[in-house]
Each structure stands twice: as C-alpha cells, then as structure tokens.
Protein backbone atom coordinates (compact mmCIF):
# COMPACT_ATOMS: atom_id res chain seq x y z
CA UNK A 1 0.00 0.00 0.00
CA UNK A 2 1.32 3.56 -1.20
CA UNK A 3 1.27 5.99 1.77
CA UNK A 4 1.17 9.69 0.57
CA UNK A 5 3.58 12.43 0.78
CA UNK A 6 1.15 15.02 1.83
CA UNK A 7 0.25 16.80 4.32
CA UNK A 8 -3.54 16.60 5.26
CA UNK A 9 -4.63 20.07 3.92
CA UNK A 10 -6.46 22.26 6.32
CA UNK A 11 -10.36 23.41 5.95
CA UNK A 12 -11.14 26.62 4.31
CA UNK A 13 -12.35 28.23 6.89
CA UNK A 14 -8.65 27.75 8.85
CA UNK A 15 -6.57 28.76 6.01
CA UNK A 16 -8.67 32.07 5.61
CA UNK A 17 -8.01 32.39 9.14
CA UNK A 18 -4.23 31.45 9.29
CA UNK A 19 -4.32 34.22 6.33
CA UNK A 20 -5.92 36.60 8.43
CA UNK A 21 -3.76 35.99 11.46
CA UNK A 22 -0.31 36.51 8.87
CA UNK A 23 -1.50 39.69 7.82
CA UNK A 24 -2.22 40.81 11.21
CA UNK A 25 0.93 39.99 12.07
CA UNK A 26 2.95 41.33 8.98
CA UNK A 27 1.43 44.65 9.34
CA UNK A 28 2.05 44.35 13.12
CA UNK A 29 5.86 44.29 12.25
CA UNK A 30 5.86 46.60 9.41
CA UNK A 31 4.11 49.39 12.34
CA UNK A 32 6.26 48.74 14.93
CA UNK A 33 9.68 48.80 12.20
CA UNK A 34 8.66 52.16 11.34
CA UNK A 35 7.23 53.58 14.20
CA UNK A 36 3.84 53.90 13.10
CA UNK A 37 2.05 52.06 15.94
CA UNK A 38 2.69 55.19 17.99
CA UNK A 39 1.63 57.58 15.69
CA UNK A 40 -1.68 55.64 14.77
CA UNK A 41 -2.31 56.05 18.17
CA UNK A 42 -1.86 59.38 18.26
CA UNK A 43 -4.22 59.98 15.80
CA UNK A 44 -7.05 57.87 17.36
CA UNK A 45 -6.46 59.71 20.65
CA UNK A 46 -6.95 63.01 18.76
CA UNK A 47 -9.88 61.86 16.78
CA UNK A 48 -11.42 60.32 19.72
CA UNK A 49 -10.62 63.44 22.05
CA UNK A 50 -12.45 65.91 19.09
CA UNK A 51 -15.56 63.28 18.61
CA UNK A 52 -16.10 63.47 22.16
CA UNK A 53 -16.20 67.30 22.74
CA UNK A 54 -18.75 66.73 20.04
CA UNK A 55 -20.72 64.49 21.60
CA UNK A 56 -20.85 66.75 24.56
CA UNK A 57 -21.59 70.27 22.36
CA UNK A 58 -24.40 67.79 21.25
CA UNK A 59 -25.64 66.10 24.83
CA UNK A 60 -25.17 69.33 27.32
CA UNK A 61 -27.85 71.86 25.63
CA UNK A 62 -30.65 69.29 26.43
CA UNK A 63 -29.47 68.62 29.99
CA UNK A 64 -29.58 72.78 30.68
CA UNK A 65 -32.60 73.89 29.00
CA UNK A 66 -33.67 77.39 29.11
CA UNK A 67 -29.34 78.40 29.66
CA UNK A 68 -27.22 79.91 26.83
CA UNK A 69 -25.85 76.38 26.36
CA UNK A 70 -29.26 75.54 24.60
CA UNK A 71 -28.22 77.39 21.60
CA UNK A 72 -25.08 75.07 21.23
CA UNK A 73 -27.72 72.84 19.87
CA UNK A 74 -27.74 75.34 17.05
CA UNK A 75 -24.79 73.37 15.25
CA UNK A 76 -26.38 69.97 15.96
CA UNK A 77 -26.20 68.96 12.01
CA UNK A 78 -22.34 70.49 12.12
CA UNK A 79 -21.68 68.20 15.49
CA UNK A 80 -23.40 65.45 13.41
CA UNK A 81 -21.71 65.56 10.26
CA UNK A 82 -17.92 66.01 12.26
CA UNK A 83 -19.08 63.26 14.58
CA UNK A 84 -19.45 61.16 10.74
CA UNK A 85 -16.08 62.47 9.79
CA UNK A 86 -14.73 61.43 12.98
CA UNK A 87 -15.70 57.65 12.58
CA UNK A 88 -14.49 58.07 9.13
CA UNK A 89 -11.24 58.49 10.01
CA UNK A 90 -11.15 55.87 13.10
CA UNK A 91 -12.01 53.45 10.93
CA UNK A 92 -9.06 54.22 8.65
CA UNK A 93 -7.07 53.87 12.22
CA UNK A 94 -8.60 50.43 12.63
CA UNK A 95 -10.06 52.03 15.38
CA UNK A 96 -13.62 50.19 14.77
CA UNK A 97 -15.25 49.91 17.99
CA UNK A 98 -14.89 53.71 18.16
CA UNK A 99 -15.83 54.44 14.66
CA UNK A 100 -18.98 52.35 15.15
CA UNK A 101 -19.80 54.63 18.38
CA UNK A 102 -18.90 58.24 16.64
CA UNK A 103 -20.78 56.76 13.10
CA UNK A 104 -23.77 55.89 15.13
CA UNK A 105 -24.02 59.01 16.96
CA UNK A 106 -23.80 61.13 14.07
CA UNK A 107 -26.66 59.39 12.20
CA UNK A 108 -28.86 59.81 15.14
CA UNK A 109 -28.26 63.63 15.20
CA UNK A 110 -28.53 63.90 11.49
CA UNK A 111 -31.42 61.34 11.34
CA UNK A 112 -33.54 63.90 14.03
CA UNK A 113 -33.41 67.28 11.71
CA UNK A 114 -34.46 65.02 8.89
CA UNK A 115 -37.16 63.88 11.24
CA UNK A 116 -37.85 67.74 12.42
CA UNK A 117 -38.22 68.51 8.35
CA UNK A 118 -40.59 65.72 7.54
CA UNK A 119 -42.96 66.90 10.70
CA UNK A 120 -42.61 70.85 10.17
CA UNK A 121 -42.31 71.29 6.71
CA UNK A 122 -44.48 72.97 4.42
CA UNK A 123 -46.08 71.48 1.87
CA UNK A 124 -45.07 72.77 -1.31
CA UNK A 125 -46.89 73.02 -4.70
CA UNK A 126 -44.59 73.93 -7.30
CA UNK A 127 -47.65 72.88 -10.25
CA UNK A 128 -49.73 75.89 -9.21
CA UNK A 129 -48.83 79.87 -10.05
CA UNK A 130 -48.13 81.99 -7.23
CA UNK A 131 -50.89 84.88 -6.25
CA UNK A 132 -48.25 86.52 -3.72
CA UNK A 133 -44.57 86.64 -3.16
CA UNK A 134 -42.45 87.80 -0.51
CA UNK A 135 -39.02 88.74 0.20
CA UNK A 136 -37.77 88.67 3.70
CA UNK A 137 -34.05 90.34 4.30
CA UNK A 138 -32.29 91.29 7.01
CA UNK A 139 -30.17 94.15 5.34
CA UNK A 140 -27.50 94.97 8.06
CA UNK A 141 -27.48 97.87 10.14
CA UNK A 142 -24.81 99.82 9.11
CA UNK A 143 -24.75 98.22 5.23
CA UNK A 144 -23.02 101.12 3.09
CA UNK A 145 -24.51 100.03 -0.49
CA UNK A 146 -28.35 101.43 1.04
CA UNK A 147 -28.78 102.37 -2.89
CA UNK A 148 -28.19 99.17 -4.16
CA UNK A 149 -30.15 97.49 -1.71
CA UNK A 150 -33.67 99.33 -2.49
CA UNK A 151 -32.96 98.97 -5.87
CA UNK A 152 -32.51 95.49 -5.90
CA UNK A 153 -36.26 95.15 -3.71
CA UNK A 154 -37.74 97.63 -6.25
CA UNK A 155 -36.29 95.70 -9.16
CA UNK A 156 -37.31 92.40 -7.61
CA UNK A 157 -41.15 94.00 -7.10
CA UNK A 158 -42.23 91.73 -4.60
CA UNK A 159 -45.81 92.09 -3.59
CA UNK A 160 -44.24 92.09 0.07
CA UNK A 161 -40.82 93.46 1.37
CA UNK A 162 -40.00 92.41 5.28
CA UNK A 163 -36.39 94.38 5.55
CA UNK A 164 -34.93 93.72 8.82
CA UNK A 165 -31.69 96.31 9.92
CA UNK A 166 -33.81 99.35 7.73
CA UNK A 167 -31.13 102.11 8.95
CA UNK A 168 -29.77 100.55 6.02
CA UNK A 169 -31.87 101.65 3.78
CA UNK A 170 -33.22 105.19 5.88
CA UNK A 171 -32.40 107.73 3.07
CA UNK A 172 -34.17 105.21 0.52
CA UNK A 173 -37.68 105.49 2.32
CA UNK A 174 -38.98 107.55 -0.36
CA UNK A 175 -37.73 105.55 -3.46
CA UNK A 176 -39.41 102.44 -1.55
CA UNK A 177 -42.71 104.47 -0.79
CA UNK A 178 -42.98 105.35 -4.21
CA UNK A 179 -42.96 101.52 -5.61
CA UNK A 180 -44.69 100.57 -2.47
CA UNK A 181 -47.75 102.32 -1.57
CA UNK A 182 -48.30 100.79 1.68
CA UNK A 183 -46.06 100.95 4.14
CA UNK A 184 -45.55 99.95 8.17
CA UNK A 185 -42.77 99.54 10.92
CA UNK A 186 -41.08 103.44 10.55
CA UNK A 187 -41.44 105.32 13.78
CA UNK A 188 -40.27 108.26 15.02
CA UNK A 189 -38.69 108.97 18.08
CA UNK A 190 -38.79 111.45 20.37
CA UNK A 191 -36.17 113.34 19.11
CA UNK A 192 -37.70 113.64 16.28
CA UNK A 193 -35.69 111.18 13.87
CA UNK A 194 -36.93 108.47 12.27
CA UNK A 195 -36.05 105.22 12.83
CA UNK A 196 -36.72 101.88 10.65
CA UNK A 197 -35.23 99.10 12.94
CA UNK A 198 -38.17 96.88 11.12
CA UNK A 199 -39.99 97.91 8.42
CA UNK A 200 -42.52 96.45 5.78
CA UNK A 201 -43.36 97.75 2.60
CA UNK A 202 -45.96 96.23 0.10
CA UNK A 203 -47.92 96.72 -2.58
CA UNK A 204 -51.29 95.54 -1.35
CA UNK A 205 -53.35 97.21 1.19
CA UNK A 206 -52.14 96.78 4.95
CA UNK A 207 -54.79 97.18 7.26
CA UNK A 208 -54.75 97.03 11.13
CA UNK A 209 -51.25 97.63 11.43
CA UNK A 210 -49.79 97.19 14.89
CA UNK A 211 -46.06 97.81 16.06
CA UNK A 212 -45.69 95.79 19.16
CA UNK A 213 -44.10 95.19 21.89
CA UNK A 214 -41.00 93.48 21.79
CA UNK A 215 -39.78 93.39 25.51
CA UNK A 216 -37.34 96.10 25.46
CA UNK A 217 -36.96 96.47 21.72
CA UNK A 218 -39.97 98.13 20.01
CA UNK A 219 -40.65 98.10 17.09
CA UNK A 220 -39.49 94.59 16.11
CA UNK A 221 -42.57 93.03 15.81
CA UNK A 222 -45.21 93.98 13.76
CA UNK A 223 -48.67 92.44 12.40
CA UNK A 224 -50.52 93.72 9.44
CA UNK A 225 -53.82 92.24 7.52
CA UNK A 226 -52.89 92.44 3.60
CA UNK A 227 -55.64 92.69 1.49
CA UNK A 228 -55.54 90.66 -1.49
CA UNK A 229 -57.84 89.81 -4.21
CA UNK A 230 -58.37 85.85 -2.72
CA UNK A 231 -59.33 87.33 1.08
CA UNK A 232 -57.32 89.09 3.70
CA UNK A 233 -54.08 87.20 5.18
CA UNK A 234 -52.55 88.38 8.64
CA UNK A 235 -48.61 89.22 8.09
CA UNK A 236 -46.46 89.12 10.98
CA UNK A 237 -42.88 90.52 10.72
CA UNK A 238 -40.61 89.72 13.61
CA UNK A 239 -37.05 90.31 14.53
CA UNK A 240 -35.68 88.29 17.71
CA UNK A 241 -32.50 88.94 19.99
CA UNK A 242 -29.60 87.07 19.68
CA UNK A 243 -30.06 83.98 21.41
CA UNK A 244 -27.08 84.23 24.11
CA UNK A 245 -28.82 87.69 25.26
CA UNK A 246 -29.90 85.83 28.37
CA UNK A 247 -33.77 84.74 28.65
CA UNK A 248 -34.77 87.81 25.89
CA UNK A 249 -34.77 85.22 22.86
CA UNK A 250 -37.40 82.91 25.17
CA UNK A 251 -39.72 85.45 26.09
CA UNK A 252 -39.77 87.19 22.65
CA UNK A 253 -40.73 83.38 21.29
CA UNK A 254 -43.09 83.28 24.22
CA UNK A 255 -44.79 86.31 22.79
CA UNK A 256 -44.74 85.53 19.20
CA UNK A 257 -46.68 82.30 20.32
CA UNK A 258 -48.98 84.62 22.55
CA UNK A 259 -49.72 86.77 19.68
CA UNK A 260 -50.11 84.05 16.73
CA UNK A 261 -52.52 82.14 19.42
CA UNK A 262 -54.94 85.53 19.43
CA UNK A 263 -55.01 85.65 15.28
CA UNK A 264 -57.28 84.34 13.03
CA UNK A 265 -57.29 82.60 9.20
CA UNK A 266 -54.26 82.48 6.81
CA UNK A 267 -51.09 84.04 8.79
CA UNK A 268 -47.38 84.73 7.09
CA UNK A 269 -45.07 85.00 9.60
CA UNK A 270 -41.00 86.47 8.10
CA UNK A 271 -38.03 87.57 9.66
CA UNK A 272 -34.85 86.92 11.48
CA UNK A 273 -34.93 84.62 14.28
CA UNK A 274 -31.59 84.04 15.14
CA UNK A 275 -32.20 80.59 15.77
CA UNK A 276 -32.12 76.96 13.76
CA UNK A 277 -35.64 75.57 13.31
CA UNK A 278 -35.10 72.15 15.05
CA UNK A 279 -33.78 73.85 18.40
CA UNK A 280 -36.99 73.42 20.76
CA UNK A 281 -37.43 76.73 22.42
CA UNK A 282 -38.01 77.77 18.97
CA UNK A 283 -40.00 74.07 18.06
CA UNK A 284 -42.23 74.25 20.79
CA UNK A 285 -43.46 77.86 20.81
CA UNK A 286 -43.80 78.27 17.09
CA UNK A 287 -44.34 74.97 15.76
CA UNK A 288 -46.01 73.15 18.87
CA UNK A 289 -47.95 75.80 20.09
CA UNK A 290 -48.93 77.80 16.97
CA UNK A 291 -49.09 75.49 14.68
CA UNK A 292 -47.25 77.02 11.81
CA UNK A 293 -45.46 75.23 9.39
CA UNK A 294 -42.00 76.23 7.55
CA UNK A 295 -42.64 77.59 4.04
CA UNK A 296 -38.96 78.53 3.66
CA UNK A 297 -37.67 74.90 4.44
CA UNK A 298 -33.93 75.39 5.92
CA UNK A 299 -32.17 77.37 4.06
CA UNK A 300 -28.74 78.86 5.22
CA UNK A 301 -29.22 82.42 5.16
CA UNK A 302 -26.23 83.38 7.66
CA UNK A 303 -23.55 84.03 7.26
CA UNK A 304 -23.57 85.16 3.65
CA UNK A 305 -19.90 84.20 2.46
CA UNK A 306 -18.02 84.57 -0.55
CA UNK A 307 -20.38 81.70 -2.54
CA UNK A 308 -23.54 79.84 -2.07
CA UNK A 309 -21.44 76.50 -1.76
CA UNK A 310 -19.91 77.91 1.41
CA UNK A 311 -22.99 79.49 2.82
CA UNK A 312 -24.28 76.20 2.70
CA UNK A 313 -21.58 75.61 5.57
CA UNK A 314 -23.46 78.11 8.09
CA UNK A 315 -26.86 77.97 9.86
CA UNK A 316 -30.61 78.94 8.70
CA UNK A 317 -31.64 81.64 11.25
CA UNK A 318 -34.20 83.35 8.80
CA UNK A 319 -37.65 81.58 8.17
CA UNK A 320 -40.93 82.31 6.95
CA UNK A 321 -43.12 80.51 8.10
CA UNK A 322 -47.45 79.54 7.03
CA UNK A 323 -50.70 78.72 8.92
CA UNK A 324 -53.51 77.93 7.20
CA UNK A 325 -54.64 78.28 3.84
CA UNK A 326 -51.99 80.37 2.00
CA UNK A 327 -49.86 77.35 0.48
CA UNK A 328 -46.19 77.95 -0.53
CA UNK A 329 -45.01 77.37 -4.15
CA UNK A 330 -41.86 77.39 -3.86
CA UNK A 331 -38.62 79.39 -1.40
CA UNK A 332 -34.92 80.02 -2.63
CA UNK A 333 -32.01 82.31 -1.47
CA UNK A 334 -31.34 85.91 -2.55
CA UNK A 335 -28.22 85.04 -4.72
CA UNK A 336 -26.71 88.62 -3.98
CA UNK A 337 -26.24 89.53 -0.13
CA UNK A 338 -25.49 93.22 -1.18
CA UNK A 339 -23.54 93.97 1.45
CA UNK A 340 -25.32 92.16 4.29
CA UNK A 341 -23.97 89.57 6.84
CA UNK A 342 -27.37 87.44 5.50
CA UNK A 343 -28.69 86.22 2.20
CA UNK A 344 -32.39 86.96 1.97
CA UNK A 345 -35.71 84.64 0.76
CA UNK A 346 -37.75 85.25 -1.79
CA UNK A 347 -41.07 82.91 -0.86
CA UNK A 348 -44.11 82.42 -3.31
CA UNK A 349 -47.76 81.60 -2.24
CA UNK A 350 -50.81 80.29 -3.68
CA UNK A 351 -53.85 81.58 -2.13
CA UNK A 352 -56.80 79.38 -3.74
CA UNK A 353 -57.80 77.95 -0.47
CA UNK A 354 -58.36 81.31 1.18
C-alpha cells in the first residue's frame, strides 16, 4: 500500500483564518519597524478626544434647557456631520469599535433634523402659479450700499418686502414708498428722527397695522392684515435677539406664540430669528404651540460668504413661516447679499384655499 507524501490540507475556513492571522501579524511588524504604531495612536487619541467634545456640544444643551448652552444645539447637524467624519477616520485607524460609536451618533443627530423637516415642513406646490410673493431680508445695520439694496427690492417688485436692519436703507424710504404704496414699521422717536429698525413695505393694502411690543426692543414686531384679491391674510414681521442675550430670545418666542394664538385665518409670519428651526425653544413655541409650518424649508441664510457653496456651511436663522390656507409654491435664497452679513428669501404663495 502507497502511503502519501502530503500533508492533510487544512479546511477553508482555517486557512482564511491562518491568512488573516499573517497579515495581522505582517502589518504588526511593518508598524512597529517604522514607528507607526505610535503615531496611529496618536491619531485615534486626537480623533477620539475631538468626537467626544462633540458628543458633549451635542448632549449638554438638552441637559440645561432654558441656559445659553441651549443654543449650542444650534450646530447639531455640524456636530453630526464632524461626529461622521470622525468615525471616518477611526475606521481608517482600525479604530472600529470607536468608529462604530462616533458613526452611530452622528446618524442619530442627522437622522432627528431630517425627522424635524418631515414633521414641520411645508407642503409645497410647485404645479400651481403663485398669487403673492415675498421677500424677507435682514439688510445689516450699518450696510453702506443702502442704494443698491432698495434697488434690488424695487427691481425684484415683490408684492411684500420684510427688511430687517432698515437704517440701512433710511435715506431710501422715499424711493421704496414710491414703488410701495403701503407701508408699516417706521417710527419716530422722540427726538424727532426716524427710525426703521423693522420695516414692511408692500404693494397691497395693509390694514390694522400694529407695532408691538417686543420686551425692550420696540418696534421689532409687527402684524398687518394684507388685502388681497383671494381674502385678507394676517402678516407678521418679527425680529428676535440674539439667542445668548440671556432669557430675551425665550420670552420674545413666548410672545410671538402669545400673539399668533390671538389671530385668526391664513397668517405669514417672516423675519430673522436668530435661531435653527429644530432647536426646541423655537420648536415648541412656534411649531407646537402655533401650529405654523415652515414655508422657507432650511435654508442657510447666515452668514452670507463669498459663494452659495460655502454658505451652505453656516446655519438657517431666517424663516418664513405659514398657517392655514396660503400654500407655498416654492422658497430660494437671494443670490446677492449686497452687502449684508445674510442672504435673503424670496417665498411664493398660492392663495386658492383662502
């Protein structure tokens, strides 16, 4: 009887792990000959240490409500997306426990704006013509290029022109007045001068035209009833603090709820809020409580840099926003900031159902 030479060969499964094990092992050596088994660690420590102050810019605003850290939850899609980027590169460390952990995280934080969008969103109908359109634009104070500016909204000849920062655009008044007949939001002081820190201009009939209390800055909120040919719509302007100005930015969203609760029919409410849709002081009181829904979808309006491809880095702080019948067409960006730290929205509305 011939007895063979060979060896008994090994399973599959064992040589594919014998494989695994060798290659383990050869890139083992090749790390510690050159020294990069140090450095790789390095690199995860770094990673790790920037994915978890992440984690905790994301985790701290909703342990301290109602505290400036709320507003941290402002960058929650930038914390998401870097918390993405940070399992990225773990996992190009072999670090994959950690990756799985910073990937994971960062899908949950992304997943919950998509969730906020698919609950608060508008309805748009892009198949139907518009019957009103509206710019809303926060101008900047102290913007030198006031010319350009109200020639851009007269070129533009929205039906309705919220312009937020108006001492902008104070030696225009008349130009505006003249394409706009109807006006609101000027006042004059006691000294005499007038001052535009909000002001609406339109070319529809405003009726019932209230400048309201803002706390302690007047003049930033106003409501107006526009008369159009479908029915009357209630337009409500607003401008709201920054959000780190202590418990202003609360209360002035505890109003705005107040007021929208006391209104009637189709409301538009425009202007600067100086907050990200999804964060919940601004979810509960305007969403939750007033029931309004966002025509402008999120659209990153500040700040305006150099292109749209980097704005689209930066955070949506202006909105306009719809209750009731008026249904938006369609929302896009101002291309042109003219001179202003935002880009402004031009919003379109269909006003069958009125």
């Amino acid at each position: 009887m011939r007895v063979s030479d060979q060896s008994p060969r090994l399973p599959a499964s064992s040589q594919s792990s014998n494989g695994r094990t060798r290659a383990r092992a050869t890139r083992r050596s090749v790390d510690e000959r050159f020294g990069l088994d140090d450095f790789r660690r390095e690199l995860v420590g770094i990673v790790s240490f920037g994915a978890l102050i992440a984690l905790l810019g994301a985790i701290t605003p909703h342990l301290f409500p109602r505290t400036p850290v709320l507003h941290l939850d402002q960058a929650r899609v930038h914390l998401g997306v870097g918390l993405l980027l940070c399992a990225f590169a773990l996992g190009m460390l072999r670090a994959f426990r950690r990756a799985i952990a910073c990937a994971v995280a960062g899908f949950i934080m992304c997943a919950s704006v998509g969730l906020y969008a698919l609950q608060h969103f508008a309805p748009q109908t892009p198949d139907r013509a518009a019957d009103l359109s509206l710019i809303s634009f926060n101008l900047l104070g102290d913007n030198p290029r006031g010319d350009d500016l109200a020639q851009f909204v007269i070129d533009s000849a929205p039906d309705i022109a919220v312009l937020l920062e108006a001492p902008a655009i104070h030696d225009q008044r008349q130009e505006l007045e003249d394409a706009f007949p109807y006006s609101a939001g000027c006042l004059t002081r006691p000294n005499g001068r007038l001052h535009c820190d909000l002001a609406v201009f339109s070319r529809l009939p405003l009726e019932n035209i209230q400048a309201r209390p803002f706390y302690w800055i007047f003049g930033r909120l106003i409501t107006a009833e526009v008369v159009t040919e479908a029915g009357r719509i209630t337009l409500v302007a607003a401008h709201l603090g920054k959000p780190y100005w202590g418990d202003i930015h609360y209360d002035q969203l505890a109003e705005l709820a107040r007021v929208l609760g006391e209104l009637d029919g189709p409301i538009i409410l425009a202007g600067d809020f100086n907050s990200m849709p999804f964060v919940s002081a601004f979810r509960d009181s305007l969403h939750e409580q007033s029931g309004m829904k966002l025509a402008s979808r999120m659209q990153t309006t500040w700040p305006a840099l150099p292109s749209i491809a980097l704005s689209n880095l930066g955070f949506a702080i202006d909105h306009v926003l719809v209750r009731g019948e008026a249904t938006p067409v369609a929302s896009e960006r101002l291309f042109d900031p003219i001179g202003s730290n935002h880009r402004g929205l031009l919003t379109r509305f269909d006003l069958d159902g009125i």
